[in-house]
N, C-alpha and C. Protein backbone atom coordinates (compact mmCIF):
# COMPACT_ATOMS: atom_id res chain seq x y z
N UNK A 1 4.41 22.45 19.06
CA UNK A 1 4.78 21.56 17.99
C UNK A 1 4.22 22.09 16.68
N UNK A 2 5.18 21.66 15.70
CA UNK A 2 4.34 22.12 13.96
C UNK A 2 4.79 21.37 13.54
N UNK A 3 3.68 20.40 12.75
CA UNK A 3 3.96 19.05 11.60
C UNK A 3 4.26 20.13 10.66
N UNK A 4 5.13 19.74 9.89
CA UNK A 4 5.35 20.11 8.60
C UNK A 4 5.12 19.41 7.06
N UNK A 5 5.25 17.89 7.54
CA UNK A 5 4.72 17.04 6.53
C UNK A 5 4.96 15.76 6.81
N UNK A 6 4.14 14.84 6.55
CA UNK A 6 4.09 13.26 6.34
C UNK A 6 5.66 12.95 5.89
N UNK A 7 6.35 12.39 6.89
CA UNK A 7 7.46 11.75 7.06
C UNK A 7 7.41 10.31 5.83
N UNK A 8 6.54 9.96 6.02
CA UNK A 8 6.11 8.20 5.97
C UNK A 8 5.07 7.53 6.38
N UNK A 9 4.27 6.89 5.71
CA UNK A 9 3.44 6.00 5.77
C UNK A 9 4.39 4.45 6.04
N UNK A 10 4.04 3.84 7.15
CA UNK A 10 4.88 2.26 7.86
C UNK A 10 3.70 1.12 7.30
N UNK A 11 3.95 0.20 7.22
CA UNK A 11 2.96 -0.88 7.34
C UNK A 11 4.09 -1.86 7.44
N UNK A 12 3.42 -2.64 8.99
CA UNK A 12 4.10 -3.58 9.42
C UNK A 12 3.89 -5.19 8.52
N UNK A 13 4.61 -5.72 8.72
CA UNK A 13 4.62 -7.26 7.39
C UNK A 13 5.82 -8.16 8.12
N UNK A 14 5.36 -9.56 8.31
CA UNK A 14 5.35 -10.49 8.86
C UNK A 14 6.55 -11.46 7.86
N UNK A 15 6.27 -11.12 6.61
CA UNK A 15 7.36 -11.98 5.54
C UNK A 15 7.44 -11.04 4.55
N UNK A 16 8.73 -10.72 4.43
CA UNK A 16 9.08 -9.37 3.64
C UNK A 16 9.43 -9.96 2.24
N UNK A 17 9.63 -11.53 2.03
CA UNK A 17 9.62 -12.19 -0.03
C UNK A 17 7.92 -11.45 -0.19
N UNK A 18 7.53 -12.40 0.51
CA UNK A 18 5.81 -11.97 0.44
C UNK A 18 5.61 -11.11 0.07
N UNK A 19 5.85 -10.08 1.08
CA UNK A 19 5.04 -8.66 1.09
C UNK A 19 5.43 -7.78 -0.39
N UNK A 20 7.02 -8.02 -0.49
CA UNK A 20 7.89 -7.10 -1.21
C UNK A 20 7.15 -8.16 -2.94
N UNK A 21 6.72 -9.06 -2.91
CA UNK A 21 6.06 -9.76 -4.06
C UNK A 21 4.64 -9.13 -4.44
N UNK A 22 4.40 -8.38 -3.38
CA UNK A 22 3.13 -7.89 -3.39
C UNK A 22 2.94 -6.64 -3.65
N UNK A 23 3.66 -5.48 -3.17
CA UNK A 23 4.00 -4.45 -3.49
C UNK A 23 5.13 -3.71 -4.59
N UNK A 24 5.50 -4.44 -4.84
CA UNK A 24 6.31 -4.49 -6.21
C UNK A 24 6.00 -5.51 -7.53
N UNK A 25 5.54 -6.85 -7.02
CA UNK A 25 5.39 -7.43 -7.84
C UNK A 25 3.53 -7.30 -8.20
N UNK A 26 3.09 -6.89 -7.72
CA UNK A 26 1.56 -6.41 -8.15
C UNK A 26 1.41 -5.31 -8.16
N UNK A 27 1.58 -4.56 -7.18
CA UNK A 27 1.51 -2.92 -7.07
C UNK A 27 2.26 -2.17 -8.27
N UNK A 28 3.19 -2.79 -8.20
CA UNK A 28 4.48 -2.29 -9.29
C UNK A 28 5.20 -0.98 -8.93
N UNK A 29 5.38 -1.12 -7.63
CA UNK A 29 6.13 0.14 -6.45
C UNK A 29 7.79 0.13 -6.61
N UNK A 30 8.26 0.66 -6.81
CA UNK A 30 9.72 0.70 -7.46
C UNK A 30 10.57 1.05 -5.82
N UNK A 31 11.54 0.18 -5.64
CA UNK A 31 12.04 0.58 -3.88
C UNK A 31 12.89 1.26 -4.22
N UNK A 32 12.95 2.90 -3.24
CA UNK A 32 13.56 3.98 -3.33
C UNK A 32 15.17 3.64 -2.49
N UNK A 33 14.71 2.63 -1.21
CA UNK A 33 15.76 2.37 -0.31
C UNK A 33 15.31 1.48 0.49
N UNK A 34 16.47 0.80 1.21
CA UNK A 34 16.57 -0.51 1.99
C UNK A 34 16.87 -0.02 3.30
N UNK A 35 16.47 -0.46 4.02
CA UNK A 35 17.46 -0.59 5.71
C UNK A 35 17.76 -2.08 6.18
N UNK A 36 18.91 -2.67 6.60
CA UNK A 36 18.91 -3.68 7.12
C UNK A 36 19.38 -4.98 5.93
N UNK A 37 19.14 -6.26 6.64
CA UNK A 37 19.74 -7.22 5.52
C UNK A 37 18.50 -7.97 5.76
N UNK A 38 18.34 -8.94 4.42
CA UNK A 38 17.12 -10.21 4.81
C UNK A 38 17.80 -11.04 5.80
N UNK A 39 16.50 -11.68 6.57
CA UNK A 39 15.24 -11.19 6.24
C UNK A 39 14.54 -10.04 7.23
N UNK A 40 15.20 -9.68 7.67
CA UNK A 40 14.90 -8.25 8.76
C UNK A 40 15.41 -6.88 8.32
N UNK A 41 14.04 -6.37 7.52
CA UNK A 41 14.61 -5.22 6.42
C UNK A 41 13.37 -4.41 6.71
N UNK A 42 13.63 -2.99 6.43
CA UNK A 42 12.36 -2.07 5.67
C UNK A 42 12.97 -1.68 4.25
N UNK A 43 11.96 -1.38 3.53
CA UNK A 43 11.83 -0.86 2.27
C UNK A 43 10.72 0.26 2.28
N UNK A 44 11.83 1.29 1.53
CA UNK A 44 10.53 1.98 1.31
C UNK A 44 10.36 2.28 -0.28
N UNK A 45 9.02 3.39 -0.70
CA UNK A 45 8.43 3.39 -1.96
C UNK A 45 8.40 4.76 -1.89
N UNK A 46 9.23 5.33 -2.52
CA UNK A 46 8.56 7.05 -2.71
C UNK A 46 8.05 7.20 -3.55
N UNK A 47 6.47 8.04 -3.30
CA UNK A 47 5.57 8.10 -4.32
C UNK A 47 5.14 9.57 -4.51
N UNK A 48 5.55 10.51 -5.53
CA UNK A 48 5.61 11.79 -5.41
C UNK A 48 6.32 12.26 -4.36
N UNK A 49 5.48 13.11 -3.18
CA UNK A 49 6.45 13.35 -1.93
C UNK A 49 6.55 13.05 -1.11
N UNK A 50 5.62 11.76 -0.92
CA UNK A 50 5.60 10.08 0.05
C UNK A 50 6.63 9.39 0.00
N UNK A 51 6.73 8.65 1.08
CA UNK A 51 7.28 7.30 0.78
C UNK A 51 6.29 6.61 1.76
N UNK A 52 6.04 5.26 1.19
CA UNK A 52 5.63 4.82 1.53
C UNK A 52 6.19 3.30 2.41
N UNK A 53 6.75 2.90 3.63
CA UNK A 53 7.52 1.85 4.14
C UNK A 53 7.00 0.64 4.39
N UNK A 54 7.44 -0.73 4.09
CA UNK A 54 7.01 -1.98 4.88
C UNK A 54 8.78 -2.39 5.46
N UNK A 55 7.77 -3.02 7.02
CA UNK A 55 8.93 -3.22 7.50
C UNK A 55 8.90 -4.39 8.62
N UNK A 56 9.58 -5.43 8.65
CA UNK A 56 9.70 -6.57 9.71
C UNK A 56 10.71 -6.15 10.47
N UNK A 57 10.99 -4.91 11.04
CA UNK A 57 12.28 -4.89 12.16
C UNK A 57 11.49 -4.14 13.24
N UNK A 58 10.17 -3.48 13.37
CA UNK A 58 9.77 -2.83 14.28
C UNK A 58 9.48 -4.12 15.87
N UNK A 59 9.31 -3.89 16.43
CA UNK A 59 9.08 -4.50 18.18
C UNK A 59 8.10 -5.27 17.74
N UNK A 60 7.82 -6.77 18.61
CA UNK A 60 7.27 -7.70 18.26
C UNK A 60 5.10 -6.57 18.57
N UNK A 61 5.64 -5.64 18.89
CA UNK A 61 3.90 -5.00 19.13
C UNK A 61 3.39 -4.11 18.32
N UNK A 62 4.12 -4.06 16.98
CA UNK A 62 4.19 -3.55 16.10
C UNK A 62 3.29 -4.50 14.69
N UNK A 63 1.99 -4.68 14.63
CA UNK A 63 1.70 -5.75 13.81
C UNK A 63 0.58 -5.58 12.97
N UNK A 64 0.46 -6.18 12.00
CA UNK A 64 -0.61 -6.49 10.77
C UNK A 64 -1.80 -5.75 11.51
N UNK A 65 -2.52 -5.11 10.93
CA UNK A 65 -4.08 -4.98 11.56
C UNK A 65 -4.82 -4.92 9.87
N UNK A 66 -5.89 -5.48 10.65
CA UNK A 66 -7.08 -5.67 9.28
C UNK A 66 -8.26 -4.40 9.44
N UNK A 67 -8.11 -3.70 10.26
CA UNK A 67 -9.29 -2.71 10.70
C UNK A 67 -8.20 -1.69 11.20
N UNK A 68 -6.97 -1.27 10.74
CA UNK A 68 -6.50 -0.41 10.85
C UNK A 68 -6.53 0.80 9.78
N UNK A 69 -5.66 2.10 10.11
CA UNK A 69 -6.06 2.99 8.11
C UNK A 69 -5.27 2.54 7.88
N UNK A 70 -5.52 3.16 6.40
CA UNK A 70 -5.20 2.53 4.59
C UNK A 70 -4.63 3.57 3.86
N UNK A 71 -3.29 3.32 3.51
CA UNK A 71 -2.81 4.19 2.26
C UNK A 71 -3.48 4.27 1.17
N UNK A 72 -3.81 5.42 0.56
CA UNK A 72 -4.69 5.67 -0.62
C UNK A 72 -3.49 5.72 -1.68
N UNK A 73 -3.50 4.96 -2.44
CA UNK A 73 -2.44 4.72 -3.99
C UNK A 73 -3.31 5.29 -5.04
N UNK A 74 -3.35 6.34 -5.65
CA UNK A 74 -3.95 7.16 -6.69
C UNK A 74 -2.87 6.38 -7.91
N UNK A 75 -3.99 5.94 -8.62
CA UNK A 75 -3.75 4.88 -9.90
C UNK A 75 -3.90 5.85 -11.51
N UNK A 76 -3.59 5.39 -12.41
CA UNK A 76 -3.87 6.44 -13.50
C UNK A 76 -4.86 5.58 -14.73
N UNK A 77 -5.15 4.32 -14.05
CA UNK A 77 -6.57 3.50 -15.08
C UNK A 77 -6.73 2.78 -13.71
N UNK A 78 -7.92 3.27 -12.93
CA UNK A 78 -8.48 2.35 -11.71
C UNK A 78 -9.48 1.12 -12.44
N UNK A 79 -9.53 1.53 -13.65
CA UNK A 79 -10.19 -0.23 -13.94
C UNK A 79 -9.39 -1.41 -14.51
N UNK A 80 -8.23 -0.82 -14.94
CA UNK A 80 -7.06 -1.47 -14.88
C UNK A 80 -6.38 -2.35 -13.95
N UNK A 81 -5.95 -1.38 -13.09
CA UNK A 81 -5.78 -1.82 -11.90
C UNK A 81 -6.28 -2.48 -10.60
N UNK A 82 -7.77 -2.80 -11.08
CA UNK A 82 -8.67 -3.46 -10.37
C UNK A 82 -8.62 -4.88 -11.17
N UNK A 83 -8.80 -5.01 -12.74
CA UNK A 83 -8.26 -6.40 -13.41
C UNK A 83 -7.09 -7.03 -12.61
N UNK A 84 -6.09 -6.04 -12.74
CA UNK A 84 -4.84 -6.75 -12.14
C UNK A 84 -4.82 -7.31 -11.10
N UNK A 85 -5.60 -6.46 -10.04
CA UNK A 85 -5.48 -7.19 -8.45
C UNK A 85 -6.39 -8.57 -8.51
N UNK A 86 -7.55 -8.30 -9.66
CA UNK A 86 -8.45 -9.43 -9.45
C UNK A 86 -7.72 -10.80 -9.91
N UNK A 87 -6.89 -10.58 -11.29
CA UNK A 87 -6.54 -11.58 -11.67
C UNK A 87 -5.44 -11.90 -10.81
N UNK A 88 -4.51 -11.08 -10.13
CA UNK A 88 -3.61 -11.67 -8.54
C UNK A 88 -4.68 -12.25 -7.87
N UNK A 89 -5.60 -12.40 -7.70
CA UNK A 89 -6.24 -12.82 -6.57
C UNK A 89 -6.46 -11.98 -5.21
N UNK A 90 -6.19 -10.94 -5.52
CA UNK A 90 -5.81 -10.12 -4.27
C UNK A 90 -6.97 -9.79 -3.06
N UNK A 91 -7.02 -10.28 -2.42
CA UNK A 91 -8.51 -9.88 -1.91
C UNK A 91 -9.02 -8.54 -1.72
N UNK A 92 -10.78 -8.30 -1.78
CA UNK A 92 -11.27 -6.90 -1.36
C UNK A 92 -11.54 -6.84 -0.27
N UNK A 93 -11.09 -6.08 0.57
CA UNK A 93 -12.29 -5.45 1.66
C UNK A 93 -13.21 -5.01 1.56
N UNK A 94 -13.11 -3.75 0.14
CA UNK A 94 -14.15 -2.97 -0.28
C UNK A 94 -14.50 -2.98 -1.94
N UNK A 95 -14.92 -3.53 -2.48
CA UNK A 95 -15.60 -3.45 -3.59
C UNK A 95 -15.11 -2.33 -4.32
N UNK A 96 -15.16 -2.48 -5.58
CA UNK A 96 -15.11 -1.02 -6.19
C UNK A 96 -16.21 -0.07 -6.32
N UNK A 97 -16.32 1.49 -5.96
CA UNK A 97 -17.44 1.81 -5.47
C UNK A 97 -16.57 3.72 -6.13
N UNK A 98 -18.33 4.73 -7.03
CA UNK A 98 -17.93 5.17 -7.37
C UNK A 98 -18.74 6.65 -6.60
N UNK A 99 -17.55 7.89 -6.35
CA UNK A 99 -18.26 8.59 -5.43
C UNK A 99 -18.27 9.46 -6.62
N UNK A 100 -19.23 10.61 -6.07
CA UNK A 100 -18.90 12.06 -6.62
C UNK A 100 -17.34 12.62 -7.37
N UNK A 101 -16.75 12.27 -6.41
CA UNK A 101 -15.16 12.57 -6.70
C UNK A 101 -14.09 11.70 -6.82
N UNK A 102 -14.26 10.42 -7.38
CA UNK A 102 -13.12 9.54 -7.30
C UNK A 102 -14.01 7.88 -7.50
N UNK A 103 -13.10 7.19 -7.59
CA UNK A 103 -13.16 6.08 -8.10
C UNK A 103 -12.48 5.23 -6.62
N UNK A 104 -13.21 4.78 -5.85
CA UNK A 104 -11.91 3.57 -5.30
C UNK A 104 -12.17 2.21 -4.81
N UNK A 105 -11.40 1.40 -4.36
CA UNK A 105 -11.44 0.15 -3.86
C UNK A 105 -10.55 -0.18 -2.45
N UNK A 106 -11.03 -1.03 -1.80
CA UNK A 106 -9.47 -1.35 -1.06
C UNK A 106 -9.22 -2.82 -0.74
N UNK A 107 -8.17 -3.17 -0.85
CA UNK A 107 -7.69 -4.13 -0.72
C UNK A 107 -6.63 -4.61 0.24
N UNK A 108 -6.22 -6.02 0.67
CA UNK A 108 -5.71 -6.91 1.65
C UNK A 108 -4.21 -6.81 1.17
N UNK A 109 -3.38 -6.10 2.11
CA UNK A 109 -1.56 -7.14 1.45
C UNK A 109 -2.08 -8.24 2.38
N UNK A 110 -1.00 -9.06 1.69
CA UNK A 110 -0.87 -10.52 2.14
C UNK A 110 -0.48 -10.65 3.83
N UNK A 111 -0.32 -9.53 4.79
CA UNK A 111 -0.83 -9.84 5.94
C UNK A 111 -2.05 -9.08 6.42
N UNK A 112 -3.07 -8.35 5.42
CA UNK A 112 -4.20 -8.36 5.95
C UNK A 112 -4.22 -6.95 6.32
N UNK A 113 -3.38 -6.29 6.03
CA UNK A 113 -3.18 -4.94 5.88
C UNK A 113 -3.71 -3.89 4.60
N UNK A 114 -5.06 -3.24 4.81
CA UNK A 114 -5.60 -2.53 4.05
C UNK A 114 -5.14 -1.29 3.73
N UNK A 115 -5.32 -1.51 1.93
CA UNK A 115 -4.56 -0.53 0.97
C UNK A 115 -5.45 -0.42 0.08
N UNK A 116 -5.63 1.15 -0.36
CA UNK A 116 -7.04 1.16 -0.87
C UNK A 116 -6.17 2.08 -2.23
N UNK A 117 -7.27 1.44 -3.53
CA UNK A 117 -6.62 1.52 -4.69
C UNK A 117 -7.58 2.47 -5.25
N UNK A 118 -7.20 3.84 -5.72
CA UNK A 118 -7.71 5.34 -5.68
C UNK A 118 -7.87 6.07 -7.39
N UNK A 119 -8.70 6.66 -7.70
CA UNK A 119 -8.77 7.41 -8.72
C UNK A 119 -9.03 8.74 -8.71
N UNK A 120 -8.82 10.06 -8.81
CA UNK A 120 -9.90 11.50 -8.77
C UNK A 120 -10.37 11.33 -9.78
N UNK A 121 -11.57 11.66 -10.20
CA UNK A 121 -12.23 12.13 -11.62
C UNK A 121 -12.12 13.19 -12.07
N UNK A 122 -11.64 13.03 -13.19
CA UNK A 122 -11.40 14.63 -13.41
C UNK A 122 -11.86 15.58 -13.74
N UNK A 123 -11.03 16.63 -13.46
CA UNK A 123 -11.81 17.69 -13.21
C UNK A 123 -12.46 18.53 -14.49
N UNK A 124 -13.63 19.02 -14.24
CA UNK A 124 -14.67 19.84 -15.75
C UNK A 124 -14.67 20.85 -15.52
């Protein structure tokens, strides 16, 4: 076998007004494409040479996890974008916290699915 590259990032979601309110309407993720009709749809987000998918049509064993991984969303003002989620209300998992190399946080979609909100520092 040879991966050649990240197909897609999935995250499963339970109510797709919700979710798609959350990822577009806070995230501000622009949908590249649809599959399906409401309310049993995926959407996805291409982000550079990602896309990124939420989707309510996978098998009922297919579901939300809160301690599962996290798409890293590289932001271009992470203190910006930490106002915004705060004033959504959005919950943290992780605090904003600053390493050697980056800036990040992570946070809850509305089924509890961790998405962590990213900066690099740049480079000297």
């Amino acid at each position: 076998m040879k991966v050649v590259e990240i197909a897609f990032c999935g995250y499963p979601v339970t109510d797709m007004r919700r979710a798609k309110g959350f990822y577009e309407g806070i995230l501000g993720l622009e949908p590249s494409r649809q599959y399906g009709e409401d309310p049993t749809l995926s959407v996805g987000y291409d982000l550079g040479a990602n896309t990124l998918a939420i989707s309510n049509m996978a098998s009922k064993d297919w579901k939300p996890f809160t301690g599962g991984p996290s798409v890293a969303l590289e932001v271009d003002d992470f203190a910006e974008a930490i106002e915004e989620l705060r004033a959504n209300q959005v919950p943290f998992y992780l605090e904003p916290v600053r390493t050697p190399v980056c800036q990040l946080a992570m946070v809850a979609d509305p089924d509890g699915n961790s998405v962590t909100i990213h900066q690099h520092h740049p480079h000297t």
